[in-house]
PDB file of N, CA and C in Angstrom:
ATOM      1  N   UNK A   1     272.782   7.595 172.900  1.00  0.00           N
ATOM      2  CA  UNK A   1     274.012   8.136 172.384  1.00  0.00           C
ATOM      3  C   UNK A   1     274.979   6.989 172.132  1.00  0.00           C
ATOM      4  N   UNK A   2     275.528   6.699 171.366  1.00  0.00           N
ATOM      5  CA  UNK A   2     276.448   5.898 170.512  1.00  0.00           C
ATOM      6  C   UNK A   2     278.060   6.161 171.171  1.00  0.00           C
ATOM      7  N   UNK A   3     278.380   5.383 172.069  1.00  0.00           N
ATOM      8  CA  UNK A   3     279.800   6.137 172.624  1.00  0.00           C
ATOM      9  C   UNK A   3     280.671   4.389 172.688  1.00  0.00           C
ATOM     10  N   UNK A   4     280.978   3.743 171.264  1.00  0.00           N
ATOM     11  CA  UNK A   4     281.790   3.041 171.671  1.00  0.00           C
ATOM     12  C   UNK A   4     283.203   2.788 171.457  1.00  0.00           C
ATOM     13  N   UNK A   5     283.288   1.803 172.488  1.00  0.00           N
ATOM     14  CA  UNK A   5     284.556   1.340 172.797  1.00  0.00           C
ATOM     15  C   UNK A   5     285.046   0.271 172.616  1.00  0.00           C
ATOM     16  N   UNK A   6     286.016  -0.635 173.067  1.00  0.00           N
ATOM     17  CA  UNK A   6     286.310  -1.516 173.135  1.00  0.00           C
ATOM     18  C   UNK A   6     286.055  -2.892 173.543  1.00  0.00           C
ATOM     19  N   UNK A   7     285.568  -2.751 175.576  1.00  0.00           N
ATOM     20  CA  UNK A   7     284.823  -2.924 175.797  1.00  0.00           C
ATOM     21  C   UNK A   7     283.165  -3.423 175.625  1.00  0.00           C
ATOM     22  N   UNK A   8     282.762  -2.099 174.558  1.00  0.00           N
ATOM     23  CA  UNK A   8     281.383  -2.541 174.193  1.00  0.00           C
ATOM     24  C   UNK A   8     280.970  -2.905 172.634  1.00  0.00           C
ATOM     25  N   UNK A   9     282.073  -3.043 172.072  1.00  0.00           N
ATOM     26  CA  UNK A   9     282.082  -3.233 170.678  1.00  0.00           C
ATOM     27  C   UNK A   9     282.057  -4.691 170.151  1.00  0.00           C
ATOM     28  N   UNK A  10     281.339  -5.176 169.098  1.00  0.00           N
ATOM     29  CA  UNK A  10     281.828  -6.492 168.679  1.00  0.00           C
ATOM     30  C   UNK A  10     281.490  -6.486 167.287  1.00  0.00           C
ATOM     31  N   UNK A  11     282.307  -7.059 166.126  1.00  0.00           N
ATOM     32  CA  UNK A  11     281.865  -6.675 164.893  1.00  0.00           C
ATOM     33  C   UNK A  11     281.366  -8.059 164.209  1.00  0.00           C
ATOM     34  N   UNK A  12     281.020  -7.820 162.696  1.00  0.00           N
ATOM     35  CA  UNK A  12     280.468  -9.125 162.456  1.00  0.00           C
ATOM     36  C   UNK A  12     281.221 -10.422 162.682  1.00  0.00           C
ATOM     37  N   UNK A  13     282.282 -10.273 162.067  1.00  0.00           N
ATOM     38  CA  UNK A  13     283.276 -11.392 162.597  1.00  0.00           C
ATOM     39  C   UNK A  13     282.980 -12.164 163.764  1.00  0.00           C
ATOM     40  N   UNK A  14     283.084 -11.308 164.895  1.00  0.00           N
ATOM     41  CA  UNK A  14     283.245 -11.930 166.151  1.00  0.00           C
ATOM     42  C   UNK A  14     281.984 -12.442 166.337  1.00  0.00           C
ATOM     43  N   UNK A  15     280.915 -12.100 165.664  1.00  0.00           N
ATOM     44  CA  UNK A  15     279.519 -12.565 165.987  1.00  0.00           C
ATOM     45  C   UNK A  15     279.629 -14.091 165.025  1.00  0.00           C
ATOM     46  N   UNK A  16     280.429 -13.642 163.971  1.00  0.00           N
ATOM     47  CA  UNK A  16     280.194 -15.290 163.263  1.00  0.00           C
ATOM     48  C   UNK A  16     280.920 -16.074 163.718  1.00  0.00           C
ATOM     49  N   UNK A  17     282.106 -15.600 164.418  1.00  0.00           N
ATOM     50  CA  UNK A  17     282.647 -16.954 164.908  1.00  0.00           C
ATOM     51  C   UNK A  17     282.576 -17.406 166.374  1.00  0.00           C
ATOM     52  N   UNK A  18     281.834 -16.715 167.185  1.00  0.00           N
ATOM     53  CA  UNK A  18     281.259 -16.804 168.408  1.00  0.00           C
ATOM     54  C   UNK A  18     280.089 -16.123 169.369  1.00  0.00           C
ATOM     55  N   UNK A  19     278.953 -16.509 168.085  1.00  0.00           N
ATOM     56  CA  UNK A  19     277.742 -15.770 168.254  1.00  0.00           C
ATOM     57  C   UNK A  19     277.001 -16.004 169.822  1.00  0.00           C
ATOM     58  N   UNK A  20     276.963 -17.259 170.364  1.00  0.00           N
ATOM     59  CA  UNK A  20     276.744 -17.512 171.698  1.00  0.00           C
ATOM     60  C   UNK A  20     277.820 -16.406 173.024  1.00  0.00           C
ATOM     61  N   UNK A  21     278.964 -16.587 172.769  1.00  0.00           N
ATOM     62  CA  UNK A  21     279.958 -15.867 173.317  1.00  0.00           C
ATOM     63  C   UNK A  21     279.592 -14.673 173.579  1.00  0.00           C
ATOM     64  N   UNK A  22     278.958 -13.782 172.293  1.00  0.00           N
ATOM     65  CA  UNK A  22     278.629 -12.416 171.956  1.00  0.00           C
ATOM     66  C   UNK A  22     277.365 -12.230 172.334  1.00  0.00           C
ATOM     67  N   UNK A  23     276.488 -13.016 172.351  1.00  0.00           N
ATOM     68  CA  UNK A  23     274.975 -12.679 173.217  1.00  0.00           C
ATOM     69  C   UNK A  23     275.116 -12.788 174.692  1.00  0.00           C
ATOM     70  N   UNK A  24     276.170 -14.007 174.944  1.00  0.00           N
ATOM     71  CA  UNK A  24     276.708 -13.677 176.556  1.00  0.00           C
ATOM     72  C   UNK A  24     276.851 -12.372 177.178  1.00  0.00           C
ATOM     73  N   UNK A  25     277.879 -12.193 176.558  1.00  0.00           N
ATOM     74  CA  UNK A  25     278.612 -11.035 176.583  1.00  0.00           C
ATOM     75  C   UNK A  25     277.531  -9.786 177.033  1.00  0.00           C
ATOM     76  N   UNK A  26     276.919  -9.698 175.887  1.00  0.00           N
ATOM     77  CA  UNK A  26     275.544  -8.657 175.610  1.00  0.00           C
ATOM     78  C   UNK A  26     274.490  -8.878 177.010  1.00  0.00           C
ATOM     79  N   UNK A  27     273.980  -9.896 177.555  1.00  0.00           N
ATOM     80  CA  UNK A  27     273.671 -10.137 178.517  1.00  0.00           C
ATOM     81  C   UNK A  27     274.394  -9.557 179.713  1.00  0.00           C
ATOM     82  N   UNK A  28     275.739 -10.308 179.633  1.00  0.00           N
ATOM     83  CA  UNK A  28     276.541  -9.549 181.290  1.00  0.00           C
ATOM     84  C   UNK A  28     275.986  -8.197 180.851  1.00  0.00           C
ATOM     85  N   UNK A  29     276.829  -7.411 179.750  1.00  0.00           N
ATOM     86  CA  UNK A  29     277.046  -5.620 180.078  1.00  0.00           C
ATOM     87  C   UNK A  29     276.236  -5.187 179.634  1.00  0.00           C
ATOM     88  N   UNK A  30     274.765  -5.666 178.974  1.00  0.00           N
ATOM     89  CA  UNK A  30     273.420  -5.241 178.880  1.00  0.00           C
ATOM     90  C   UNK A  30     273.142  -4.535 177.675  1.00  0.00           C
ATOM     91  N   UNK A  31     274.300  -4.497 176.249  1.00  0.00           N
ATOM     92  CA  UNK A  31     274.682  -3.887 175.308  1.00  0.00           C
ATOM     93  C   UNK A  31     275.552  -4.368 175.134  1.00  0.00           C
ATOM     94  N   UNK A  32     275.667  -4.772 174.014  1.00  0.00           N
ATOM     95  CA  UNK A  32     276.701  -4.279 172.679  1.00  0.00           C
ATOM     96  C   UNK A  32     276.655  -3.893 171.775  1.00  0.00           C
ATOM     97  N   UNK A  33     277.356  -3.052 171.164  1.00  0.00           N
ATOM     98  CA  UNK A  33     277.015  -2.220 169.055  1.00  0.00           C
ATOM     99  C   UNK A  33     277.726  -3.334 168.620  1.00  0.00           C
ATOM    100  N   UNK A  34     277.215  -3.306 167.530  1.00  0.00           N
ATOM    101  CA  UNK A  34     277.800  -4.232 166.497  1.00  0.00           C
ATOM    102  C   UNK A  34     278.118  -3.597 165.327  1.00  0.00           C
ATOM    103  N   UNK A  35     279.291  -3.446 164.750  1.00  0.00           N
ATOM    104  CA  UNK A  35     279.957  -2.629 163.674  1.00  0.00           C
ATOM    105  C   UNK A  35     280.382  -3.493 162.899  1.00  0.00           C
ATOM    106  N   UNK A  36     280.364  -3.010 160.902  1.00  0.00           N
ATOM    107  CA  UNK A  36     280.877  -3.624 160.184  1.00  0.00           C
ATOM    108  C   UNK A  36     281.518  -2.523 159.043  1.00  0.00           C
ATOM    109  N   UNK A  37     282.830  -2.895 159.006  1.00  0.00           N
ATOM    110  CA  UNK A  37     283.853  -2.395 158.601  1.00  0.00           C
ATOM    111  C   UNK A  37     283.979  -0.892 159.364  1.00  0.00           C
ATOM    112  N   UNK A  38     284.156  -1.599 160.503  1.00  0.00           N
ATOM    113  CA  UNK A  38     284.509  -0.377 161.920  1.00  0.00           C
ATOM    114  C   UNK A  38     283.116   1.096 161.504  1.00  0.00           C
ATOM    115  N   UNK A  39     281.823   0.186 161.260  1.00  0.00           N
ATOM    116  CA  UNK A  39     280.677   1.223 160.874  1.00  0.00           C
ATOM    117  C   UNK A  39     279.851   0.590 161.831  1.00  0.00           C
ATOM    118  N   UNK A  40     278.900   1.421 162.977  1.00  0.00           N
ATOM    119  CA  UNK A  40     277.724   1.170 163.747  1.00  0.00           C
ATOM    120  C   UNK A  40     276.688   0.819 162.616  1.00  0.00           C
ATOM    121  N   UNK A  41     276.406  -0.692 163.247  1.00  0.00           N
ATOM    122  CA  UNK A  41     274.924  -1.272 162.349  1.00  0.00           C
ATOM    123  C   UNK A  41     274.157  -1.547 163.105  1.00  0.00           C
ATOM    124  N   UNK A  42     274.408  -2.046 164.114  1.00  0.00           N
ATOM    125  CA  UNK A  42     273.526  -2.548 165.448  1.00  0.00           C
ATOM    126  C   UNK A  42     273.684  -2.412 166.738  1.00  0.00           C
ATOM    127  N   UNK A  43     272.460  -3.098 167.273  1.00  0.00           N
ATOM    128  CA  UNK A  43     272.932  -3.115 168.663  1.00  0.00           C
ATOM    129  C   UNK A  43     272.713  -4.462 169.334  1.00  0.00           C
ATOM    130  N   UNK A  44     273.218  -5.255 170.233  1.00  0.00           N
ATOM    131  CA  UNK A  44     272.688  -6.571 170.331  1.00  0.00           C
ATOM    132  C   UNK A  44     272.336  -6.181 172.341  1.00  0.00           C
ATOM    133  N   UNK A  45     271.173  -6.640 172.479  1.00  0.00           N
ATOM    134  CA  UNK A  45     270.720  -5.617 173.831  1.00  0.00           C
ATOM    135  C   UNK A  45     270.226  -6.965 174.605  1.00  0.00           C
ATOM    136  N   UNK A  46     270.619  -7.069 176.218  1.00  0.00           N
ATOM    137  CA  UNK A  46     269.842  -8.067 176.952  1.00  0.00           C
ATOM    138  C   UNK A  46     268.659  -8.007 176.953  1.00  0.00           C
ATOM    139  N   UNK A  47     267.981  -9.544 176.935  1.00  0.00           N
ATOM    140  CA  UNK A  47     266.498  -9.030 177.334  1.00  0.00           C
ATOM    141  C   UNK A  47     265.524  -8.536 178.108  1.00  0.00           C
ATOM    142  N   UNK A  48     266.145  -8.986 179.342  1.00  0.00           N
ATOM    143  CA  UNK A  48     265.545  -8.406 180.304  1.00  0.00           C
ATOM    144  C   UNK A  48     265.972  -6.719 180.100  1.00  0.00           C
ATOM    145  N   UNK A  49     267.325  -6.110 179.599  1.00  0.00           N
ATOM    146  CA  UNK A  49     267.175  -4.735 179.450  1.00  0.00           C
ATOM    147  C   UNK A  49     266.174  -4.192 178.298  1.00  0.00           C
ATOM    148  N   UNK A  50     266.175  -4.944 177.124  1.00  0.00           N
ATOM    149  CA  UNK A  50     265.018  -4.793 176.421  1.00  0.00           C
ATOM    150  C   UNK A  50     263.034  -4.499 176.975  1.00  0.00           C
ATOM    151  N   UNK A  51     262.758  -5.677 177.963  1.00  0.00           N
ATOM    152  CA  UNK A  51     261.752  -5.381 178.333  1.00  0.00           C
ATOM    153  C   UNK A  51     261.619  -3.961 179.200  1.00  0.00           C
ATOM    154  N   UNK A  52     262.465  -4.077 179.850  1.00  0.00           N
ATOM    155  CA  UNK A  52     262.280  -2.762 180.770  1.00  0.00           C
ATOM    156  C   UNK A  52     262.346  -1.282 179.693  1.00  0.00           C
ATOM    157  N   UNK A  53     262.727  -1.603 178.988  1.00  0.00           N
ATOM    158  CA  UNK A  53     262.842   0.162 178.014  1.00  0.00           C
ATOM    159  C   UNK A  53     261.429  -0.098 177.090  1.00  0.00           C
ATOM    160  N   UNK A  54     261.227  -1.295 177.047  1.00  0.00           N
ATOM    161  CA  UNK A  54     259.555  -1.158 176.416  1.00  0.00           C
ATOM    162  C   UNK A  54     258.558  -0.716 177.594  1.00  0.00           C
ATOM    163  N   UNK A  55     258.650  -1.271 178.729  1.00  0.00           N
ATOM    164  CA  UNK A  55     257.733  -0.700 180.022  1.00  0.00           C
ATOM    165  C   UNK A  55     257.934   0.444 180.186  1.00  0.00           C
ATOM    166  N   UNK A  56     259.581   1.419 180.036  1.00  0.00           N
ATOM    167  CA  UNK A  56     259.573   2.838 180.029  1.00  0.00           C
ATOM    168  C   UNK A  56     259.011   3.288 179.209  1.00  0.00           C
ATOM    169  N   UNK A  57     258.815   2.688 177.726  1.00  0.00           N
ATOM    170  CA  UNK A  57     258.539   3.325 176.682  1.00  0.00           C
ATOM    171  C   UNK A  57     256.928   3.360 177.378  1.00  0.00           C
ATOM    172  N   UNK A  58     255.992   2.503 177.045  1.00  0.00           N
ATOM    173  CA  UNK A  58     254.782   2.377 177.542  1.00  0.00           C
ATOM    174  C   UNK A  58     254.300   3.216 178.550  1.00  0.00           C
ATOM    175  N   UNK A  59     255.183   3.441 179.651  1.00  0.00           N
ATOM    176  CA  UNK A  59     254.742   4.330 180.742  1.00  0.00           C
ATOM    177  C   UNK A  59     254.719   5.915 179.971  1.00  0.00           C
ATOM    178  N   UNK A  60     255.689   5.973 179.288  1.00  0.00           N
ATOM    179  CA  UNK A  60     255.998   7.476 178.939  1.00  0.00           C
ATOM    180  C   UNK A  60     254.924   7.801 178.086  1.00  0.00           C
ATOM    181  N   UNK A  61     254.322   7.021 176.918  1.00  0.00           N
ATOM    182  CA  UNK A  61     253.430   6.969 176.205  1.00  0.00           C
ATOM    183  C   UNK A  61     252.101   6.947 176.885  1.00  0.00           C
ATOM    184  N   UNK A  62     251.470   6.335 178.139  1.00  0.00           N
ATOM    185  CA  UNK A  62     250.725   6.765 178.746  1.00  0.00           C
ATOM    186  C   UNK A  62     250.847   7.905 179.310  1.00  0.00           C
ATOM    187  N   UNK A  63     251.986   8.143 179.689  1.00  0.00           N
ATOM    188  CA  UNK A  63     251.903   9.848 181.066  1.00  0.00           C
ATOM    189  C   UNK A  63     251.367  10.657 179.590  1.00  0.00           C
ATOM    190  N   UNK A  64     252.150  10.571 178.472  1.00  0.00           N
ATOM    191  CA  UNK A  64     251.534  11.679 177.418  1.00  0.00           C
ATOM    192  C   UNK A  64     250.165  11.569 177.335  1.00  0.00           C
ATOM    193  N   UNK A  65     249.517  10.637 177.328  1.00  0.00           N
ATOM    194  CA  UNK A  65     248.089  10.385 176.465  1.00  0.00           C
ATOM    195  C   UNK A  65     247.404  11.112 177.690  1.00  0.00           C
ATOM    196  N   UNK A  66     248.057  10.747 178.837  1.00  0.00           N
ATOM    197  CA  UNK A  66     246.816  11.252 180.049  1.00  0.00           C
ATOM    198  C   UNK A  66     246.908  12.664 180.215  1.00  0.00           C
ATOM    199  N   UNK A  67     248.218  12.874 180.233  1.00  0.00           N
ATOM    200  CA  UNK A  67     248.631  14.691 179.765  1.00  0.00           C
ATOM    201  C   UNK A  67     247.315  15.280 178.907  1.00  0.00           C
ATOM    202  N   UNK A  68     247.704  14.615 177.487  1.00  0.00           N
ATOM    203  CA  UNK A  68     246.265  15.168 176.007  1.00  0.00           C
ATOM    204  C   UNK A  68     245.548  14.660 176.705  1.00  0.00           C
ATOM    205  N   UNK A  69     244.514  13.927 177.458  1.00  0.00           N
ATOM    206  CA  UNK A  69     243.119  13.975 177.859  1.00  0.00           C
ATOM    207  C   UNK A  69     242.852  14.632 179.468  1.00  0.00           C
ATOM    208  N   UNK A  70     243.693  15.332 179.737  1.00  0.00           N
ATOM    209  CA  UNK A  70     243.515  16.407 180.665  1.00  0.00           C
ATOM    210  C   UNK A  70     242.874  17.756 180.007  1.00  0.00           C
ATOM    211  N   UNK A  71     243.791  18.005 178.831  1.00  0.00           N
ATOM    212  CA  UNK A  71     243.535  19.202 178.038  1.00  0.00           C
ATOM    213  C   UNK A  71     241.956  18.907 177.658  1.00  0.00           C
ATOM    214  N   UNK A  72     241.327  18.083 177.434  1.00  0.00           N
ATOM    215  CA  UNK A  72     240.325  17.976 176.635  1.00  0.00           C
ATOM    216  C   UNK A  72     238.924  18.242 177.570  1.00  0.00           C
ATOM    217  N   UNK A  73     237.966  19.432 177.024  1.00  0.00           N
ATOM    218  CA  UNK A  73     237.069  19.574 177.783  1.00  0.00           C
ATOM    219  C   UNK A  73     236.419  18.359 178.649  1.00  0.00           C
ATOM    220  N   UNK A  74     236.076  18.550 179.796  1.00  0.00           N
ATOM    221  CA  UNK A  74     234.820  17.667 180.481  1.00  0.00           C
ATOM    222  C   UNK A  74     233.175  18.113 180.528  1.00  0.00           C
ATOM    223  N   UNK A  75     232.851  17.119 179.813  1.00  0.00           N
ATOM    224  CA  UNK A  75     231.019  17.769 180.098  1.00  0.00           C
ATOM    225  C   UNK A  75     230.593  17.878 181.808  1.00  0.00           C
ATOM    226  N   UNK A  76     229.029  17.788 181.674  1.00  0.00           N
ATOM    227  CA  UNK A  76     228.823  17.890 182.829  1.00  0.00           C
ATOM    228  C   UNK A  76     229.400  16.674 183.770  1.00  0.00           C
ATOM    229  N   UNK A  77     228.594  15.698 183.215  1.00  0.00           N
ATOM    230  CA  UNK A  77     228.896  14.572 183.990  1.00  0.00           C
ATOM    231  C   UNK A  77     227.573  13.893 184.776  1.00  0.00           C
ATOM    232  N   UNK A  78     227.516  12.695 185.147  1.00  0.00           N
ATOM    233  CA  UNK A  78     226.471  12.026 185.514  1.00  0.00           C
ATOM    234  C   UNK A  78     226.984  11.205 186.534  1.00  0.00           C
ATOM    235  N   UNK A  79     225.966  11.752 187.758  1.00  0.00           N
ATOM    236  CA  UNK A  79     226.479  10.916 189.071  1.00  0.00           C
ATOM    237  C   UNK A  79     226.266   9.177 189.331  1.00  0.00           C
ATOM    238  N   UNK A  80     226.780   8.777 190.015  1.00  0.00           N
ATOM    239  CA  UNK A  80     226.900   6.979 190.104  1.00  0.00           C
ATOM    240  C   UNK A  80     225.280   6.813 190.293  1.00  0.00           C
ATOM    241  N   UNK A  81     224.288   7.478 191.205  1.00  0.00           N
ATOM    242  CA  UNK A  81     223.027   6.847 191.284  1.00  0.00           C
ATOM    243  C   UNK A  81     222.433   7.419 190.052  1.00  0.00           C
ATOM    244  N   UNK A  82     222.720   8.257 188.963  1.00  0.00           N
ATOM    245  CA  UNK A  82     222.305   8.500 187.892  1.00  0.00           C
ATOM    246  C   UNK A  82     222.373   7.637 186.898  1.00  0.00           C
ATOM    247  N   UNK A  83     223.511   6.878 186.998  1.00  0.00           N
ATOM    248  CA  UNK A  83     224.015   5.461 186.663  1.00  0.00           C
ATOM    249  C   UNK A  83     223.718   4.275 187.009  1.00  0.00           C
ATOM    250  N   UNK A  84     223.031   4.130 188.256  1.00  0.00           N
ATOM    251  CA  UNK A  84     222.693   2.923 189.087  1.00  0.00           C
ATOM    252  C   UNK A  84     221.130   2.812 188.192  1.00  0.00           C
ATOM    253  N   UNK A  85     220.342   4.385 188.754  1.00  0.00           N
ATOM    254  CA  UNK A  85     218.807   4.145 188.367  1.00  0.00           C
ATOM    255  C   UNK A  85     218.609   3.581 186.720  1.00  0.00           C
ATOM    256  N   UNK A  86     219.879   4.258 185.623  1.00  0.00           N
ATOM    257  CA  UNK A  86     219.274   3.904 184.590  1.00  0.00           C
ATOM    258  C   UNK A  86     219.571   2.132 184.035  1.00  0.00           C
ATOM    259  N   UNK A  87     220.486   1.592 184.858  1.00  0.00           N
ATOM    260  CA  UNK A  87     220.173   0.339 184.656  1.00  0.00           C
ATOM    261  C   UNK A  87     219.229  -0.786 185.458  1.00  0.00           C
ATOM    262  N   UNK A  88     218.509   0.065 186.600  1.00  0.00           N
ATOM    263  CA  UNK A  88     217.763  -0.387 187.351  1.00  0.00           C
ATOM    264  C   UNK A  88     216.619  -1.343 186.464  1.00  0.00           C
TER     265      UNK A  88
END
């Protein structure tokens, strides 16, 4: 959800004339939008908060997949020494 403020706002300007300043920044409070002509264009996001919403993303994307291969029939199945003998 898009809720900014003052605080979390920085527009192009401020990025061109103190682009280090503004990734700082983005680092401490883990976000900033970036607006041009007081319009949401971006977002400039820490990295370490970046990785972690890809590991959420990833986790969430697995819990689904394992969800759909629950649904999906199981055959019989073949026990471990059924498995052992045929590579014996």
């Amino acid at each position: 959800m898009f809720i900014a403020t003052r605080q979390n706002t920085k527009s192009i300007t401020d990025i061109r004339e103190d682009a280090i300043g503004v990734f700082k920044e983005a680092s401490n409070k883990g976000l900033l939008y970036v607006t041009y002509h007081s319009r949401p264009q971006a977002v400039i996001i820490d990295i370490d908060e970046f990785v972690s919403m890809q590991e959420m993303l990833e986790n969430y994307r697995d819990e689904l997949e394992a969800k759909k291969l629950l649904k999906e029939p199981r055959g019989k199945g073949v026990s471990l020494n059924q498995v052992i003998k045929m590579y014996e």
